[in-house]
C-alpha atoms as a PDB file:
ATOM      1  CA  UNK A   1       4.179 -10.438   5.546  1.00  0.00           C
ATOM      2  CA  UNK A   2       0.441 -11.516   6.218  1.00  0.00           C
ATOM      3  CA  UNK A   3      -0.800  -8.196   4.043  1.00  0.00           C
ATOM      4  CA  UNK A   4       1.744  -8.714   1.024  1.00  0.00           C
ATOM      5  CA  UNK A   5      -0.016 -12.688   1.263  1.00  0.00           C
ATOM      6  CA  UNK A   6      -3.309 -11.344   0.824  1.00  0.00           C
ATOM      7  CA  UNK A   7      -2.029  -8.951  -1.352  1.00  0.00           C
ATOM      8  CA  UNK A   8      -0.468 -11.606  -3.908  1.00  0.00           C
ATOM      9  CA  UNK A   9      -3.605 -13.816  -3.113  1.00  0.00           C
ATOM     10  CA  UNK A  10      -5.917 -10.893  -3.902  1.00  0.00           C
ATOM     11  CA  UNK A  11      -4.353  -9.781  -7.561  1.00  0.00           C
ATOM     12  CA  UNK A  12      -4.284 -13.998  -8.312  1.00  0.00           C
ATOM     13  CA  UNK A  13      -7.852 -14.070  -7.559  1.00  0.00           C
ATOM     14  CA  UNK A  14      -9.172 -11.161  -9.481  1.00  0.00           C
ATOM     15  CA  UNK A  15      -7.031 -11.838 -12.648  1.00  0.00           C
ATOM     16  CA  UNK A  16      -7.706 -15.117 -12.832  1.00  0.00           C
ATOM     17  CA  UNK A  17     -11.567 -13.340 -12.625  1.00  0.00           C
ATOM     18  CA  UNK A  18     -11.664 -12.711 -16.290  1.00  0.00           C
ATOM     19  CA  UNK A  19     -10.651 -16.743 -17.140  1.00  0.00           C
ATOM     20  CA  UNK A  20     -13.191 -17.858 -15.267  1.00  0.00           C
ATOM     21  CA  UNK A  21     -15.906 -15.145 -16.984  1.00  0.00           C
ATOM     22  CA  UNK A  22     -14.475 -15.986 -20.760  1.00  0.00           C
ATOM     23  CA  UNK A  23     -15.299 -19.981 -19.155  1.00  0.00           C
ATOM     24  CA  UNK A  24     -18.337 -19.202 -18.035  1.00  0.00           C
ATOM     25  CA  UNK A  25     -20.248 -17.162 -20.867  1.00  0.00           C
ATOM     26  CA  UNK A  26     -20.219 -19.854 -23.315  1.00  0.00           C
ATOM     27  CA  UNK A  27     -22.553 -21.669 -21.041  1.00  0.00           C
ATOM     28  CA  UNK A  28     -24.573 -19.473 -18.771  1.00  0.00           C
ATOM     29  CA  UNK A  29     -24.333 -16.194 -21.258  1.00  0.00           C
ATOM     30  CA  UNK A  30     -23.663 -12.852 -20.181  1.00  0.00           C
ATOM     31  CA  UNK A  31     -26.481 -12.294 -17.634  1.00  0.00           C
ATOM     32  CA  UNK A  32     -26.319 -15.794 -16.575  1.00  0.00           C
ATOM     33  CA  UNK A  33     -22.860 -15.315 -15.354  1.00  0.00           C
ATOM     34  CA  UNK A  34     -24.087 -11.974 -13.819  1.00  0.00           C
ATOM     35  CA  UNK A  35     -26.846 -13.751 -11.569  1.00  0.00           C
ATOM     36  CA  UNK A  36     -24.281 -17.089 -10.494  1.00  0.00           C
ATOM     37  CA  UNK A  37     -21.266 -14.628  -9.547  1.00  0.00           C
ATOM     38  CA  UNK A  38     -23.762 -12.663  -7.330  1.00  0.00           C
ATOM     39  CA  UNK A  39     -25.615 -14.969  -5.792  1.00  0.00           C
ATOM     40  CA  UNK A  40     -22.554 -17.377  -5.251  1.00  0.00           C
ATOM     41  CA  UNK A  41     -20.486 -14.492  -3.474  1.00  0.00           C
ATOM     42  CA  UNK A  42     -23.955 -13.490  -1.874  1.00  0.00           C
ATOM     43  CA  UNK A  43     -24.389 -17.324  -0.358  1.00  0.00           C
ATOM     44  CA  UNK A  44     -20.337 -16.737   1.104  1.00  0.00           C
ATOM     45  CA  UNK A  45     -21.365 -13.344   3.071  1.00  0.00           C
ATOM     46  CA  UNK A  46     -24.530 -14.821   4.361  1.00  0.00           C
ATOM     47  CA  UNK A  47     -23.126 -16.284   7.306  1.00  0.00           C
ATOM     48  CA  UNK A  48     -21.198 -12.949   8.373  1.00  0.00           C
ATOM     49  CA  UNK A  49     -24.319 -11.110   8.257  1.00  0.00           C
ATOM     50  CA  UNK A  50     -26.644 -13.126  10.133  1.00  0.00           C
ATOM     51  CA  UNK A  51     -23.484 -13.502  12.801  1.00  0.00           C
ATOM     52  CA  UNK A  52     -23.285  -9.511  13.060  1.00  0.00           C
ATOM     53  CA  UNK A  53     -27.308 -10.167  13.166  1.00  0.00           C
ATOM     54  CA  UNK A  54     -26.985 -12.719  16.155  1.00  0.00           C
ATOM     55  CA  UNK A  55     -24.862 -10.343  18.084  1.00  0.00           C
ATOM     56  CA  UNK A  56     -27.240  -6.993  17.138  1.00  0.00           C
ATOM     57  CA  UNK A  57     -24.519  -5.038  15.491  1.00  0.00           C
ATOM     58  CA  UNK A  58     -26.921  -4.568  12.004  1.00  0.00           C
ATOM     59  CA  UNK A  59     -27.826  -1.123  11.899  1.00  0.00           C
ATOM     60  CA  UNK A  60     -31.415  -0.395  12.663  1.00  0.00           C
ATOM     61  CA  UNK A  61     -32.526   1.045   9.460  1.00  0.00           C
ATOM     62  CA  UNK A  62     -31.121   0.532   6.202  1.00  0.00           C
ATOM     63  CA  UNK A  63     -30.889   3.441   3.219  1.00  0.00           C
ATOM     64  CA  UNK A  64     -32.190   0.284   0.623  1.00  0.00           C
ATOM     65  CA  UNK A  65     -32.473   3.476  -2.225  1.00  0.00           C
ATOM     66  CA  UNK A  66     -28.739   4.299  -2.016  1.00  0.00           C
ATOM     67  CA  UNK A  67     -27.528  -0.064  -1.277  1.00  0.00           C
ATOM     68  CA  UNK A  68     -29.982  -0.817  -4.515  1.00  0.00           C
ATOM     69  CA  UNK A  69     -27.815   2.177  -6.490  1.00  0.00           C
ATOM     70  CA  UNK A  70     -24.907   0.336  -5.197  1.00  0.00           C
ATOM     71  CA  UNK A  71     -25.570  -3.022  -6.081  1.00  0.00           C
ATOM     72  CA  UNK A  72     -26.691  -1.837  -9.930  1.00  0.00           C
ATOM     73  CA  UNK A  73     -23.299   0.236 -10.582  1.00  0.00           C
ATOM     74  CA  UNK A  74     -20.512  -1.748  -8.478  1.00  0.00           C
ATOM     75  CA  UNK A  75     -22.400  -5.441  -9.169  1.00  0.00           C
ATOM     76  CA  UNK A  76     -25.044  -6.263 -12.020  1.00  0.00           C
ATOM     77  CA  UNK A  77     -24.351  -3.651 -14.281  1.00  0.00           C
ATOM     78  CA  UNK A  78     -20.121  -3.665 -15.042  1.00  0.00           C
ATOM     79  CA  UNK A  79     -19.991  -7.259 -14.665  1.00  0.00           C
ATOM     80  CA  UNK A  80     -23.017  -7.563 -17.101  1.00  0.00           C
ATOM     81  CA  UNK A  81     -20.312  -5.104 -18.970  1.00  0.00           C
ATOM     82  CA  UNK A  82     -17.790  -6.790 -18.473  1.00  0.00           C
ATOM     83  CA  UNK A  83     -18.894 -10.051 -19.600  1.00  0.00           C
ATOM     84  CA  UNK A  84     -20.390  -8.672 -22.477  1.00  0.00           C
ATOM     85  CA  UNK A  85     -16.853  -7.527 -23.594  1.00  0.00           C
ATOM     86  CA  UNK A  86     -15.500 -10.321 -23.227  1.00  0.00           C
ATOM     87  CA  UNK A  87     -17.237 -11.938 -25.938  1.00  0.00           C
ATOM     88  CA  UNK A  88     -15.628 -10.408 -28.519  1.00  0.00           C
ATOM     89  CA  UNK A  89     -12.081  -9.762 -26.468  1.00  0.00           C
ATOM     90  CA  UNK A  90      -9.514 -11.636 -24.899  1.00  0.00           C
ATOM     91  CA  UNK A  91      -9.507 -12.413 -20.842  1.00  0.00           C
ATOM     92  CA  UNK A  92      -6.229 -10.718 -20.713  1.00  0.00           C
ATOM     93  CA  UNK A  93      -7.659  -7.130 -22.933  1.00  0.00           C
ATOM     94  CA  UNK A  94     -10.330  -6.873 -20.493  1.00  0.00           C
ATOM     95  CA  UNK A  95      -8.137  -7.085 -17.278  1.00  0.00           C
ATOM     96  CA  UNK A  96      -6.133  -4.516 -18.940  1.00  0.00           C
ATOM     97  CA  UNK A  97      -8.884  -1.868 -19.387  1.00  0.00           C
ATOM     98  CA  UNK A  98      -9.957  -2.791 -16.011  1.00  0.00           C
ATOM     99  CA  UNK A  99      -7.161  -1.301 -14.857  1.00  0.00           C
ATOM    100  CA  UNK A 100      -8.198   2.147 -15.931  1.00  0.00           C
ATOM    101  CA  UNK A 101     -10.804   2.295 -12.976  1.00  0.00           C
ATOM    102  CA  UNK A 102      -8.670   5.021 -11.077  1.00  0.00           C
ATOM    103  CA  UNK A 103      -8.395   6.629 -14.058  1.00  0.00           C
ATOM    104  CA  UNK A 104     -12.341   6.786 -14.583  1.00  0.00           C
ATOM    105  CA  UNK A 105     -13.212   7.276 -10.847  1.00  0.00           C
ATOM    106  CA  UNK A 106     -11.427  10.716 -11.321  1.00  0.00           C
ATOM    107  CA  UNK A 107     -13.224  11.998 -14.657  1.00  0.00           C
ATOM    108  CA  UNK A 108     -16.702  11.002 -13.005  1.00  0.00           C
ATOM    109  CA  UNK A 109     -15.940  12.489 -10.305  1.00  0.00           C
ATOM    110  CA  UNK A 110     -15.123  16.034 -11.758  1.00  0.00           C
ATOM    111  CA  UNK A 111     -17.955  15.158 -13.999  1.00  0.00           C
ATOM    112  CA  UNK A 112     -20.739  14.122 -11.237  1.00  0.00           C
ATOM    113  CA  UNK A 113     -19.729  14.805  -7.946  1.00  0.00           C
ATOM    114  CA  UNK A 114     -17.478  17.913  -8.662  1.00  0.00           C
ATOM    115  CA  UNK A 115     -14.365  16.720  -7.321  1.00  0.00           C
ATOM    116  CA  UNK A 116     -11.593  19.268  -7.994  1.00  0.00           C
ATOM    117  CA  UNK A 117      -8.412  17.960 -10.329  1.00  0.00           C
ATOM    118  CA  UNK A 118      -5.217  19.142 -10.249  1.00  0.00           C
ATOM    119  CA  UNK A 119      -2.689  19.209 -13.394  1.00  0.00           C
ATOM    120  CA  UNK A 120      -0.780  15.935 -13.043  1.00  0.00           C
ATOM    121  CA  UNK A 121      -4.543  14.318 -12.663  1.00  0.00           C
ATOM    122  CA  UNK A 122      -5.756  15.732 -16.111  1.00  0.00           C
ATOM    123  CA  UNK A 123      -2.148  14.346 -17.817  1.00  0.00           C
ATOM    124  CA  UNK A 124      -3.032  11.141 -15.912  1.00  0.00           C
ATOM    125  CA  UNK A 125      -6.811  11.060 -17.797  1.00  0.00           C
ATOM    126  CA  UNK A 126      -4.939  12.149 -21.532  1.00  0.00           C
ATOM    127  CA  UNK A 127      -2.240   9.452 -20.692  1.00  0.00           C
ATOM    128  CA  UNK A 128      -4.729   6.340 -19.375  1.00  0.00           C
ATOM    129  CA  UNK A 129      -7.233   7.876 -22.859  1.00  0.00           C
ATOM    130  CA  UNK A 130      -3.876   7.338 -24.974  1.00  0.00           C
ATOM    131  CA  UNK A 131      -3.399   3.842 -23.489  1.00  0.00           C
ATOM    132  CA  UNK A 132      -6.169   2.840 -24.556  1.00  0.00           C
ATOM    133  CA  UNK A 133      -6.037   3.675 -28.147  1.00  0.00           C
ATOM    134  CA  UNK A 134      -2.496   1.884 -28.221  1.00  0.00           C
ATOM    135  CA  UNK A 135      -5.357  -0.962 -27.487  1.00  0.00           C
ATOM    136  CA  UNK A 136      -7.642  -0.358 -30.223  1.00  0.00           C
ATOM    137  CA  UNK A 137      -4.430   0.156 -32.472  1.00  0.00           C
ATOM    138  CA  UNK A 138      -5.092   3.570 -33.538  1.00  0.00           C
ATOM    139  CA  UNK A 139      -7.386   2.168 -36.400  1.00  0.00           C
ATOM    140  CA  UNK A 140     -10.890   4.007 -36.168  1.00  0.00           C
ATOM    141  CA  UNK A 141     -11.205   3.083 -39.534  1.00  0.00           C
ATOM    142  CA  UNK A 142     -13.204   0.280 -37.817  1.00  0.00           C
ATOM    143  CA  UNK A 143     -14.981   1.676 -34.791  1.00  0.00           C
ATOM    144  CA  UNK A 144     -18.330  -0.014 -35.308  1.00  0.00           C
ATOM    145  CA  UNK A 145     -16.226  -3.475 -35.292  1.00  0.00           C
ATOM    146  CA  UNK A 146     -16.463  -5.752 -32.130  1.00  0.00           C
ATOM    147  CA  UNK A 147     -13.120  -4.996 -30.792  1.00  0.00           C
ATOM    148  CA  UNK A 148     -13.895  -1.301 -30.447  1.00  0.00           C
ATOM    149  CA  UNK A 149     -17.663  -2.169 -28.613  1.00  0.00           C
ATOM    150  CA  UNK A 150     -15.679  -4.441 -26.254  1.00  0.00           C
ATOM    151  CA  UNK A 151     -12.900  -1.689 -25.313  1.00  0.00           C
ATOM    152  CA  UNK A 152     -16.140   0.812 -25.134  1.00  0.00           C
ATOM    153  CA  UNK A 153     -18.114  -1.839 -22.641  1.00  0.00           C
ATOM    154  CA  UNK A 154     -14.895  -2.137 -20.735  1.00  0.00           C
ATOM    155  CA  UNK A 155     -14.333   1.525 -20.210  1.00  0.00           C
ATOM    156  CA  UNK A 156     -18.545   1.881 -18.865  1.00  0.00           C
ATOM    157  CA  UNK A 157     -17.750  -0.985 -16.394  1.00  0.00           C
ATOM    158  CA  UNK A 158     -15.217   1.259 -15.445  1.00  0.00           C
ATOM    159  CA  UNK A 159     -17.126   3.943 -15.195  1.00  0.00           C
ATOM    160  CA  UNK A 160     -19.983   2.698 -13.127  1.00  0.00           C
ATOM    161  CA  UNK A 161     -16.790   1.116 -10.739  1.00  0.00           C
ATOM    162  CA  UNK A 162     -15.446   4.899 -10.553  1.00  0.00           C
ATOM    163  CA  UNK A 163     -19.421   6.314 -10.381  1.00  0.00           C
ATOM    164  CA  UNK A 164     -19.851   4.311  -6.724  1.00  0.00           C
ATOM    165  CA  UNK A 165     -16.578   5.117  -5.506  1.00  0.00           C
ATOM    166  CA  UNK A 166     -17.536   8.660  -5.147  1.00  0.00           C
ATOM    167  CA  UNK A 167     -21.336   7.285  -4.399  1.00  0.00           C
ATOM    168  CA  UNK A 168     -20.354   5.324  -1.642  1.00  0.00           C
ATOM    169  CA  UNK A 169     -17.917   7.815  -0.381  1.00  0.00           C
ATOM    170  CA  UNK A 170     -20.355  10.641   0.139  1.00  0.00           C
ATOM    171  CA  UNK A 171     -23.476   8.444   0.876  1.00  0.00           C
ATOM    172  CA  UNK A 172     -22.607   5.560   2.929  1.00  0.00           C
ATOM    173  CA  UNK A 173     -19.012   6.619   4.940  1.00  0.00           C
ATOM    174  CA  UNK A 174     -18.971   4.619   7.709  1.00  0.00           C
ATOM    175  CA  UNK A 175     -21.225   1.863   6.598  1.00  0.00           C
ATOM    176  CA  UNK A 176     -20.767  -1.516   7.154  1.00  0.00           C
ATOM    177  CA  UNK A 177     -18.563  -3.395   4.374  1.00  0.00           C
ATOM    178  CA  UNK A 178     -20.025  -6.820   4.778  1.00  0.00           C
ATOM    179  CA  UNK A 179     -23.261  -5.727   4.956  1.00  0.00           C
ATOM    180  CA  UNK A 180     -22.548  -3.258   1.859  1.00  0.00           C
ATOM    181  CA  UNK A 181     -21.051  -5.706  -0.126  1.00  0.00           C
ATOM    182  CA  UNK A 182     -23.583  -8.607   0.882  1.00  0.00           C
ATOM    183  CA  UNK A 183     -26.311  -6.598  -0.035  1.00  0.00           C
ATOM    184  CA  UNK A 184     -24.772  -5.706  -3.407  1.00  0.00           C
ATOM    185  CA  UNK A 185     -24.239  -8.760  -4.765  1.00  0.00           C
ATOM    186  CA  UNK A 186     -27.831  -9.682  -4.331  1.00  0.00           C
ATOM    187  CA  UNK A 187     -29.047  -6.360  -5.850  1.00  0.00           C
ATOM    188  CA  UNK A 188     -26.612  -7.673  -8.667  1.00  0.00           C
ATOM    189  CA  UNK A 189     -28.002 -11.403  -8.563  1.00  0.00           C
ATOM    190  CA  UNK A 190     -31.594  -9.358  -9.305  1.00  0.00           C
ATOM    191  CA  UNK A 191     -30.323  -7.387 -12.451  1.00  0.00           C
ATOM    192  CA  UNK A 192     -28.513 -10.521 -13.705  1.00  0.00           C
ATOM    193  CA  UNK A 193     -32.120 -12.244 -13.303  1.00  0.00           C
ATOM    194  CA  UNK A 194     -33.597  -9.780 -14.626  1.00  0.00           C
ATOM    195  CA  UNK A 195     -31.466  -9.732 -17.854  1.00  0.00           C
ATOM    196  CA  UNK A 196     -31.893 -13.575 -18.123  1.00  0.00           C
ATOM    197  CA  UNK A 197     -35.564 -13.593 -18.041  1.00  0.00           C
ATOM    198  CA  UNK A 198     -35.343 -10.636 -20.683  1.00  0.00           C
ATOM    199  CA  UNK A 199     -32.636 -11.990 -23.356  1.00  0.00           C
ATOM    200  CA  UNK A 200     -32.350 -15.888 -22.423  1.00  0.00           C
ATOM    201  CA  UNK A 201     -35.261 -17.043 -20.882  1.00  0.00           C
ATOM    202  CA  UNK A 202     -34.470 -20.682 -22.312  1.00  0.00           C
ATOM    203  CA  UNK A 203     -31.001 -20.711 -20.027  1.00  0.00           C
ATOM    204  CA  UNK A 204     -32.922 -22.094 -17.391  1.00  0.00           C
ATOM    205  CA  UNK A 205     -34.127 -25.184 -19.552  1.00  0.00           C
ATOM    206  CA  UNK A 206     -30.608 -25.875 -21.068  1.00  0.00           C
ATOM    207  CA  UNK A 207     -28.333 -24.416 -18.251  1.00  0.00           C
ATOM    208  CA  UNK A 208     -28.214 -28.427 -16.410  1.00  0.00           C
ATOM    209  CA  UNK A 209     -27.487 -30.308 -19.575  1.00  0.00           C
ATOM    210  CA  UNK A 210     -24.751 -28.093 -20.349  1.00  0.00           C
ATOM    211  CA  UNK A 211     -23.219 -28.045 -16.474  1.00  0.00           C
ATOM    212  CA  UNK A 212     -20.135 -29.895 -16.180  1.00  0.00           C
ATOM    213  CA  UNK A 213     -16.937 -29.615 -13.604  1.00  0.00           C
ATOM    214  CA  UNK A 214     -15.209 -27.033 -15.352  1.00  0.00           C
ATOM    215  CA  UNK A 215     -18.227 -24.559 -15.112  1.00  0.00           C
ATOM    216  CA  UNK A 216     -18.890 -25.780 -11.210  1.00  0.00           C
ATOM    217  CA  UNK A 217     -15.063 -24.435 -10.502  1.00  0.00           C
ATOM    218  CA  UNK A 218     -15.686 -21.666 -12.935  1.00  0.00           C
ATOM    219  CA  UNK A 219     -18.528 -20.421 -10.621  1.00  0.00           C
ATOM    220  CA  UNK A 220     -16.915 -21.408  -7.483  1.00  0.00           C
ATOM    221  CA  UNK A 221     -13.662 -19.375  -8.407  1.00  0.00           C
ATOM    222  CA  UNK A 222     -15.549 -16.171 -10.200  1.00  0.00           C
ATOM    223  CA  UNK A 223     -18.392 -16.177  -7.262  1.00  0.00           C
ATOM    224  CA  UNK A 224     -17.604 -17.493  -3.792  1.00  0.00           C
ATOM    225  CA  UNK A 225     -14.004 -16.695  -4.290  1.00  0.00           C
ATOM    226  CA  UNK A 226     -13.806 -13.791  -6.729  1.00  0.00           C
ATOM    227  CA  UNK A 227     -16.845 -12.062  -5.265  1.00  0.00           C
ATOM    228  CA  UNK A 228     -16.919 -13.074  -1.709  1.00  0.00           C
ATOM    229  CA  UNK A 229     -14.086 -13.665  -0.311  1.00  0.00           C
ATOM    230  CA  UNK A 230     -12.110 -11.794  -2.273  1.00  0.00           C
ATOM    231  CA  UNK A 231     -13.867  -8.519  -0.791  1.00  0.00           C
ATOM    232  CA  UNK A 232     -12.974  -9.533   2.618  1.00  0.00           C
ATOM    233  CA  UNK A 233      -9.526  -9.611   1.855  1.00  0.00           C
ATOM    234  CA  UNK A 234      -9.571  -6.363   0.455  1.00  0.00           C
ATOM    235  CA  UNK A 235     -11.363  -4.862   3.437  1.00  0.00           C
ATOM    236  CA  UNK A 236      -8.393  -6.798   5.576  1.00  0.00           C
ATOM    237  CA  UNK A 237      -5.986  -4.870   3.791  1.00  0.00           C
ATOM    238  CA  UNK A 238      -7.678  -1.532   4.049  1.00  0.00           C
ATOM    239  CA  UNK A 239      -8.300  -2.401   7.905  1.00  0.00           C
ATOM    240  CA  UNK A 240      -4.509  -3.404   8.662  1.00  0.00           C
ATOM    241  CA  UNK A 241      -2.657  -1.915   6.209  1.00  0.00           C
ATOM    242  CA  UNK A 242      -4.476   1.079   4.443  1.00  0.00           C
ATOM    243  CA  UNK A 243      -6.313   2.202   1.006  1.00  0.00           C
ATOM    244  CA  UNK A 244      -3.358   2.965  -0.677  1.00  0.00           C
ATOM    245  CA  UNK A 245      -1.624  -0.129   0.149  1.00  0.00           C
ATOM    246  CA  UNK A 246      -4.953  -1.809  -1.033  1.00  0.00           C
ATOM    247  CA  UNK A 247      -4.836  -0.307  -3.920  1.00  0.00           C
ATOM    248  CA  UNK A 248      -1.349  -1.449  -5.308  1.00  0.00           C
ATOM    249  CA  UNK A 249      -3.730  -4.663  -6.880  1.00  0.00           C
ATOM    250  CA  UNK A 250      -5.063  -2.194  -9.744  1.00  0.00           C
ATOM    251  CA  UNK A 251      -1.384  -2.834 -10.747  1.00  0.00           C
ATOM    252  CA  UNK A 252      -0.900  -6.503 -10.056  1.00  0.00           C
ATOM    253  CA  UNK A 253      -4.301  -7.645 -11.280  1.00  0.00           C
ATOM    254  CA  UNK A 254      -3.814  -7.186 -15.336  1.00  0.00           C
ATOM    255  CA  UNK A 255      -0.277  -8.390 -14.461  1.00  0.00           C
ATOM    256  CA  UNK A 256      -2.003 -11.543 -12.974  1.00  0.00           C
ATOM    257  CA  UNK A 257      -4.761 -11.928 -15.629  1.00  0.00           C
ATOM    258  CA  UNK A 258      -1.909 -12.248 -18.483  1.00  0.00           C
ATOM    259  CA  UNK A 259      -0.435 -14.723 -16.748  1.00  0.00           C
ATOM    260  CA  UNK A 260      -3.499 -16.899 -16.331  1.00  0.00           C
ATOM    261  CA  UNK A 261      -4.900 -15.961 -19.352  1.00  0.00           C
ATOM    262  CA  UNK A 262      -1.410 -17.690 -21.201  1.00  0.00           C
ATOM    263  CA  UNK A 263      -1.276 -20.274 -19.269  1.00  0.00           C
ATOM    264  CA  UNK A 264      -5.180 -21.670 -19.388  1.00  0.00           C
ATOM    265  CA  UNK A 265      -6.641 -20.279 -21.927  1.00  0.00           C
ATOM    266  CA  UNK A 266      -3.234 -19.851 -24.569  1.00  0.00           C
ATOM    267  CA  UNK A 267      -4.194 -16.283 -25.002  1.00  0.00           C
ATOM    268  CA  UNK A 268      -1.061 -14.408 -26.536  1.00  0.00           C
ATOM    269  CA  UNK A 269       1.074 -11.533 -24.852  1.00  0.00           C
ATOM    270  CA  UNK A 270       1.315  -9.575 -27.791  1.00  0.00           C
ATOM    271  CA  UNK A 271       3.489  -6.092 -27.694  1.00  0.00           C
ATOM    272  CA  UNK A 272       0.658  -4.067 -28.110  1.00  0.00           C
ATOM    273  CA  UNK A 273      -1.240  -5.336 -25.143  1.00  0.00           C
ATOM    274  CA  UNK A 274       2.079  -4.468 -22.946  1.00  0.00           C
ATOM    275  CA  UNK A 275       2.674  -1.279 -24.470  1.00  0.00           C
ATOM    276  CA  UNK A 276      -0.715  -0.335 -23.797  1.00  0.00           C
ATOM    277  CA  UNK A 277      -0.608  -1.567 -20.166  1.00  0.00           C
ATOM    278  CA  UNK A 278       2.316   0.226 -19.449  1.00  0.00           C
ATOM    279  CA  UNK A 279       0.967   3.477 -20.836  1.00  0.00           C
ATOM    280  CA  UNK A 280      -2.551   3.201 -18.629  1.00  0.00           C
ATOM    281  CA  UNK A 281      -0.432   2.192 -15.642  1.00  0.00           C
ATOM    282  CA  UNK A 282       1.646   5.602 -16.031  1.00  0.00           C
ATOM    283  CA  UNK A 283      -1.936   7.311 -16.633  1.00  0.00           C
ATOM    284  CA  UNK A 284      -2.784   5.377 -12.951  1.00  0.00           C
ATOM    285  CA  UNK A 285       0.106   6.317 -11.771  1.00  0.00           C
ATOM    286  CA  UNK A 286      -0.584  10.232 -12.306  1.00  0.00           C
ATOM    287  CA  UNK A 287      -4.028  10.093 -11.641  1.00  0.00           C
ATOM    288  CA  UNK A 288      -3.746   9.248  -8.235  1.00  0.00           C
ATOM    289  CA  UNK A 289      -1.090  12.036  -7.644  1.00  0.00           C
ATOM    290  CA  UNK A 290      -3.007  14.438  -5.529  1.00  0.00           C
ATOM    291  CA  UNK A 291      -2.644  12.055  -2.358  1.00  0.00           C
ATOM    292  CA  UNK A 292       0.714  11.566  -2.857  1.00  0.00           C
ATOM    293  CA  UNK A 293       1.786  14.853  -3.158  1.00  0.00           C
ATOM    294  CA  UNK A 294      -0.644  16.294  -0.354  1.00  0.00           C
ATOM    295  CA  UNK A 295       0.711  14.106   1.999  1.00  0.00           C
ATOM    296  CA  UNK A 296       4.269  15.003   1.148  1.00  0.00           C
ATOM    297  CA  UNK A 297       3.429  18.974   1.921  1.00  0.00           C
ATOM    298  CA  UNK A 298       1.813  17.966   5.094  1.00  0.00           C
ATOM    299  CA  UNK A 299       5.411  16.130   5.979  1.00  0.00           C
ATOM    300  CA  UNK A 300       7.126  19.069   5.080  1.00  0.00           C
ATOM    301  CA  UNK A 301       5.027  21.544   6.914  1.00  0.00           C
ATOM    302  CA  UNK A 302       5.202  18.959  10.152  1.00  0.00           C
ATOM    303  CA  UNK A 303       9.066  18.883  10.188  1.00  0.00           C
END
């Protein structure tokens, strides 16, 4: 019962992500929200690591070139993405194309790492693809339009999500998650720094006068909960359950995020948005076959 808990807990937290992102880039901007998301989930794994630092279980040298990597493409980059997007969509749009991540992690990785794909994997990719233009409404008529550069935004935070998935996987197996994800979000709180200081150097000077409780709880909830504790939970779920069971929030997430997105922010449910949602969760669904079916032949062969 504890791992359906953090299960439920987990897909609440993350869809009610993208509310607290559409709350917060009205005040802090898109890099803005970047750098308080990462720093605020950095400030919640800082006592973990200097406890694991107390009791010498840091490793002794760190690969900072492959963490940095991670920390641009899981951290300051799709969020910078994703909040981007979310200027000119809904909260409940986004969380929708966020769930084509598995669908994404298995075209980059034919693409980049050459990861081998079998049939029902490609229909999975065509079927996620054909979601999405259920999304767009099939009318390219008016591609350069804002709704079609927020989809497009959406599917590159994707992309870098599915890029360090493979990344991480062959790079840093074995490495460990606090520390990983710790280190992240400050690489992240850097780039989201970085693209204040570039596009909105005046946040700084106006960010106070504009500060008020809802944007305190907005970067409590998207940063010490969303980004920090969040994680651990997923890592709890991975350690006593496993990564498939884990996984199941790709599903419940956009599920979650229309719910909160109705209910605080008055966004509508439309038809479109559910048609498409069910057609990218089939495309999930068949993109993460392979597993399922390999470990069904092992079964067999077993018995």
């Amino acid at each position: 019962m504890r791992l359906y808990g953090a299960l439920l807990s987990l897909s609440l937290i993350w869809g009610l992500s993208f509310v607290f992102i559409e709350t917060l880039i009205g005040t802090a901007g898109v890099w803005g929200t970047v750098f308080l998301r990462c720093l605020a989930g950095a400030v919640i794994l800082l006592p973990l690591v200097l406890n694991k630092w107390r009791k010498h279980q840091l490793p002794r040298s760190f690969p900072w070139g492959k963490l940095i990597i991670i920390g641009v493409f899981n951290a300051g980059l799709p969020w910078g993405l994703i909040a981007l997007s979310q200027t000119v969509l809904t909260s409940n749009t986004a969380a929708v194309l966020n769930a084509t991540t598995p669908i994404m992690t298995g075209l980059i990785g034919f693409l980049a790492f050459s990861a081998l794909l079998n049939r029902w994997q490609w229909i999975g990719i065509v079927v996620g693809f054909i979601g999405i233009l259920v999304l767009t409404g099939f009318e390219f008529g008016n591609i350069q339009s804002g709704h079609f550069i927020g989809i497009g935004t959406m599917i590159l935070a994707t992309s870098c999500y599915g890029f360090v998935s493979h990344f991480t996987r062959r790079h840093l197996r074995g490495f460990d998650v606090v520390l990983l994800t710790a280190v992240a979000l400050l690489v992240g709180a850097v780039v989201g720094l970085t693209g204040i200081l570039w596009t909105q150097p005046a946040l700084f000077n106006t960010i106070g006068q504009n500060m008020n409780v809802t944007f305190i709880i907005s970067v409590i909830g998207l940063g010490c909960v969303g980004s920090g504790i969040a994680h651990l939970l997923f890592y709890y779920m991975i350690d006593r359950g496993s990564a498939e069971f884990a996984s199941m929030v790709t599903y419940l997430v956009p599920v979650t995020a229309l719910f909160w997105g109705h209910l605080l922010l008055g966004e509508p449910v439309t038809s479109q948005l559910l048609i498409g949602l069910g057609v990218i969760f089939a495309g999930v669904y068949l993109s993460t076959r392979k597993k399922r079916v390999t470990r069904s032949l092992e079964g067999k062969k077993a018995s």
